[in-house]
C-alpha atoms as a PDB file:
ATOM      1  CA  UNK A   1     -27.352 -88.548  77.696  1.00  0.00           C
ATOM      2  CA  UNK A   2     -31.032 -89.743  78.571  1.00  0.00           C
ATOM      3  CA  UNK A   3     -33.537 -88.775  76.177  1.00  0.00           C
ATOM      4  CA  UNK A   4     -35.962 -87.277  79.115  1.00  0.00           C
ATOM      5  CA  UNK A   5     -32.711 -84.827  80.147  1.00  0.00           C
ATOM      6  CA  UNK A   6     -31.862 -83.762  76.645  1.00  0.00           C
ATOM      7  CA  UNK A   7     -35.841 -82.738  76.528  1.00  0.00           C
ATOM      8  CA  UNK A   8     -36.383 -81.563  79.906  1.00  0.00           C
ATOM      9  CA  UNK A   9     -32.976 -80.145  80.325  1.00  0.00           C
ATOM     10  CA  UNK A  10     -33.133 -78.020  83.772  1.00  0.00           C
ATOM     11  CA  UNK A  11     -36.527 -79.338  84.389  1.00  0.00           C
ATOM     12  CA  UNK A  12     -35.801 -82.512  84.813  1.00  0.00           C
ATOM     13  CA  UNK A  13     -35.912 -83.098  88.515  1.00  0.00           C
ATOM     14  CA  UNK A  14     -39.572 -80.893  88.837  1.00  0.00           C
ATOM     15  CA  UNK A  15     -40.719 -83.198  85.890  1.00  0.00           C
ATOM     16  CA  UNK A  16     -39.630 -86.679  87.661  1.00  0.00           C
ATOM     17  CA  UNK A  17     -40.410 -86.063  90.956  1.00  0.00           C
ATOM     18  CA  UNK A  18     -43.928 -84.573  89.524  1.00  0.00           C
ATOM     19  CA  UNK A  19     -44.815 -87.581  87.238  1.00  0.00           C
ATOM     20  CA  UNK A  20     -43.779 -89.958  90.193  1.00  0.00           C
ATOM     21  CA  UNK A  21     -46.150 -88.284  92.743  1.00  0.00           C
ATOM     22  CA  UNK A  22     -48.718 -88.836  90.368  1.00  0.00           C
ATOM     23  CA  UNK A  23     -48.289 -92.654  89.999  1.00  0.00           C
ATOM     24  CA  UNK A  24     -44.657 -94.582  90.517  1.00  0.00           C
ATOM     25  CA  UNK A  25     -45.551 -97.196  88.372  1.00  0.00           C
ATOM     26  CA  UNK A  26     -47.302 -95.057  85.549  1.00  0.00           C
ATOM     27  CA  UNK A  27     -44.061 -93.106  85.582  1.00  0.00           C
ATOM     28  CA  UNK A  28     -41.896 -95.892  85.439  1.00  0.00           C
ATOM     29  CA  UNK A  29     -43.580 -97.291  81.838  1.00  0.00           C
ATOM     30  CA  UNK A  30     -43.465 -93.402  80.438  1.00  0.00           C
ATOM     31  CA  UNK A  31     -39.628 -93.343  81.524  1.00  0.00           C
ATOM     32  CA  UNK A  32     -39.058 -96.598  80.425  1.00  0.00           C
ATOM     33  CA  UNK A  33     -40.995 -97.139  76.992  1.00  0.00           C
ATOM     34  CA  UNK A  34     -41.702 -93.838  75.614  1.00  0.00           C
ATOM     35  CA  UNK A  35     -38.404 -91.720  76.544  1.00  0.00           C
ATOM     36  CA  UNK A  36     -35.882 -94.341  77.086  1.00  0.00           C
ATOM     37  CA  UNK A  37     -37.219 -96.824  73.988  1.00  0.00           C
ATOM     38  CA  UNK A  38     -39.624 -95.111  71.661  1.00  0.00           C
ATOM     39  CA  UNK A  39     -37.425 -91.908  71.504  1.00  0.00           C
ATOM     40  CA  UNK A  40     -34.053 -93.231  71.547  1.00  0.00           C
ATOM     41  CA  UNK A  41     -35.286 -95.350  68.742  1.00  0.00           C
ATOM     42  CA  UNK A  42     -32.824 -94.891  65.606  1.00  0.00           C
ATOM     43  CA  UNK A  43     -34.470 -93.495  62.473  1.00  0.00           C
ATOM     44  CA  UNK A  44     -35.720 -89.643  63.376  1.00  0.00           C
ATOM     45  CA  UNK A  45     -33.329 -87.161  65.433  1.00  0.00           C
ATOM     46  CA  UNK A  46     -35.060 -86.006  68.474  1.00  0.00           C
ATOM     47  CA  UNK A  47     -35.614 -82.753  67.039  1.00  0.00           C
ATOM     48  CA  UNK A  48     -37.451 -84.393  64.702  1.00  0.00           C
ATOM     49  CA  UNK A  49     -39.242 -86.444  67.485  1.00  0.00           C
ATOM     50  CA  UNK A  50     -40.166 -83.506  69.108  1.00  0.00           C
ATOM     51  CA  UNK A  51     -41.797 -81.289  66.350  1.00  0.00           C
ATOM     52  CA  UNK A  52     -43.943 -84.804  65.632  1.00  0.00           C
ATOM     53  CA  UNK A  53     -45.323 -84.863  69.286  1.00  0.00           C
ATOM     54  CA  UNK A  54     -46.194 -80.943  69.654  1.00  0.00           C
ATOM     55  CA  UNK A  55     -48.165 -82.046  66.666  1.00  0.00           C
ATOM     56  CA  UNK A  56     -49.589 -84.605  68.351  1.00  0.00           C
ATOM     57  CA  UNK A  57     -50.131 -82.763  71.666  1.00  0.00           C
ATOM     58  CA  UNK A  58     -52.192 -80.183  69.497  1.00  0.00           C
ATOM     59  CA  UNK A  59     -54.228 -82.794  68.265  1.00  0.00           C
ATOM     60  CA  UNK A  60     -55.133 -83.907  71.821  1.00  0.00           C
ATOM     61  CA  UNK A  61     -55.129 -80.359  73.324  1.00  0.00           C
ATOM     62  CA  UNK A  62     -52.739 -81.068  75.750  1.00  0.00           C
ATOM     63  CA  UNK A  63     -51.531 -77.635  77.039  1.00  0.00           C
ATOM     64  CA  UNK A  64     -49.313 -79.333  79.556  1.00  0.00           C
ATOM     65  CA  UNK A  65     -47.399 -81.967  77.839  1.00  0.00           C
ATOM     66  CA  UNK A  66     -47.245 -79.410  74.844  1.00  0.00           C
ATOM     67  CA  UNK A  67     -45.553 -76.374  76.733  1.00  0.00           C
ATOM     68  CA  UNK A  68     -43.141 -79.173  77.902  1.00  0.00           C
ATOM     69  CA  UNK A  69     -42.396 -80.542  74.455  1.00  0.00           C
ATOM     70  CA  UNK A  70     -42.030 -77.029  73.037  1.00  0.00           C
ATOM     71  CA  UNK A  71     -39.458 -76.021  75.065  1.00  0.00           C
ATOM     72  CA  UNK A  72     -38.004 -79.953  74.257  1.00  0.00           C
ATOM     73  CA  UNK A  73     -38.008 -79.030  70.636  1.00  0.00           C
ATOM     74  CA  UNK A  74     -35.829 -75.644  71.432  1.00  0.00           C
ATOM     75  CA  UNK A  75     -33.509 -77.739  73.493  1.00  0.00           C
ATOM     76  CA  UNK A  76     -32.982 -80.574  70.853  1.00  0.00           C
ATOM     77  CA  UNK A  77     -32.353 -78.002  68.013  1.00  0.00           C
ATOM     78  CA  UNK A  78     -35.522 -77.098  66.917  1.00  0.00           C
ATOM     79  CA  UNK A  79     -35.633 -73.168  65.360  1.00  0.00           C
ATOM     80  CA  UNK A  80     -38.170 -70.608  66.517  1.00  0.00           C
ATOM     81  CA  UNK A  81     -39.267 -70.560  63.174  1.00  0.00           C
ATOM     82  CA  UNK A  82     -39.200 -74.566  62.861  1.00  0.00           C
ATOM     83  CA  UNK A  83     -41.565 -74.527  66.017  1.00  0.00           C
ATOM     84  CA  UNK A  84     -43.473 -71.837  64.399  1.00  0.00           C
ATOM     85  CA  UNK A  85     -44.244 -73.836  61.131  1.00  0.00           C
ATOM     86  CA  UNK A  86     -45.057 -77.267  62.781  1.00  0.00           C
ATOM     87  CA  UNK A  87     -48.099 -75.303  64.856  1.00  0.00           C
ATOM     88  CA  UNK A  88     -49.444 -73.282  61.693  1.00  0.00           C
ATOM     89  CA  UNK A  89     -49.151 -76.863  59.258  1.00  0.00           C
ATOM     90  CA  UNK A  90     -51.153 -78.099  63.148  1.00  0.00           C
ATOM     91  CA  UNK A  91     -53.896 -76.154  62.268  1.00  0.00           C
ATOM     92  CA  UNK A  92     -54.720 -77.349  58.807  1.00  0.00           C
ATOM     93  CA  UNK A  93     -54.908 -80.726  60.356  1.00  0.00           C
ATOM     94  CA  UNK A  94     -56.556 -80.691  63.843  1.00  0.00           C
ATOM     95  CA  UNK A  95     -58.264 -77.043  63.534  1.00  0.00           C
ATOM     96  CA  UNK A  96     -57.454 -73.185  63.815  1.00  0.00           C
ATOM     97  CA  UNK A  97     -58.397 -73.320  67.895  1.00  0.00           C
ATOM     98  CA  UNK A  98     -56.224 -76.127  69.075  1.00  0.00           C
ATOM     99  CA  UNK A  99     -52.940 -74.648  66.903  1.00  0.00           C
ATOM    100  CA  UNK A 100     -53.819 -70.804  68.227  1.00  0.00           C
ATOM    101  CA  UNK A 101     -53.698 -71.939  71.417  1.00  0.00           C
ATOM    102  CA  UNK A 102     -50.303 -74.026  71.372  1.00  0.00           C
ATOM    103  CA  UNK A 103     -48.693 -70.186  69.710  1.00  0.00           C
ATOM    104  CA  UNK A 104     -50.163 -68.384  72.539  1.00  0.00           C
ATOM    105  CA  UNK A 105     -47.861 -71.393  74.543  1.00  0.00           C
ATOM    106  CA  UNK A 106     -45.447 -71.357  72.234  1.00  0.00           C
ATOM    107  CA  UNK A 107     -45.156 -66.952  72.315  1.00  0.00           C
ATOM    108  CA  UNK A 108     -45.384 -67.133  76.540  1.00  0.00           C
ATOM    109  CA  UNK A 109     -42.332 -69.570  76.583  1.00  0.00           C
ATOM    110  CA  UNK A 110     -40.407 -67.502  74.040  1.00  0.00           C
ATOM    111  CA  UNK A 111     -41.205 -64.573  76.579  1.00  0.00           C
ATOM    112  CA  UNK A 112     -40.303 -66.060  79.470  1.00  0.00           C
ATOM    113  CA  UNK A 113     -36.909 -67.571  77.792  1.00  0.00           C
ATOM    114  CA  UNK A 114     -36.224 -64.162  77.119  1.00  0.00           C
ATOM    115  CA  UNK A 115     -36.603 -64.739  73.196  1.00  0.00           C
ATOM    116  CA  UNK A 116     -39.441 -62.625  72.056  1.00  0.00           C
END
């Protein structure tokens, strides 16, 4: 199965034909490099993968890209809780703001899932 569908599960078509509207080309290298090499790489499990780049998203306060990886993480394994404790150990890192506002994500996606 392609790393970008066992992330993006039912999303995957909105996500494609999104990222391609934006730039072919520039979608073409994220497909290619960072979902189809970088995160297929042996070494981490993708639920792994994914808790490391919601940390990462924090950092950069992407809402975006983070609400997409968050539901990734729930999709590759990750546990509420597991989610949970990768934003709070965020915040001692990259600040109290950034990591409040990926659980205010985090809570509206759990809602909408039906899960909270």
């Amino acid at each position: 199965m392609s790393v970008r569908k066992a992330i993006w599960g039912e999303k995957f078509g909105a996500i494609e034909e999104s990222l391609t509207e934006v730039d072919p080309d520039l979608y073409a290298y994220i497909r290619d490099f960072a979902y189809e090499e970088i995160l297929a790489r042996p070494g981490l499990d993708l639920k792994t993968r994914e808790l490391l780049a919601i940390t990462s998203l924090i950092a950069l306060g992407a809402p975006k890209e983070i609400a997409t990886h968050l539901e990734g993480a729930l999709r590759c394994g990750a546990s509420e809780r597991e989610i949970r404790e990768t934003i709070i150990q965020s915040a001692l890192f990259v600040g109290f703001p950034k990591a409040l506002a990926a659980m205010k994500t985090f809570q509206a996606i759990l809602r909408k899932l039906g899960q909270s």
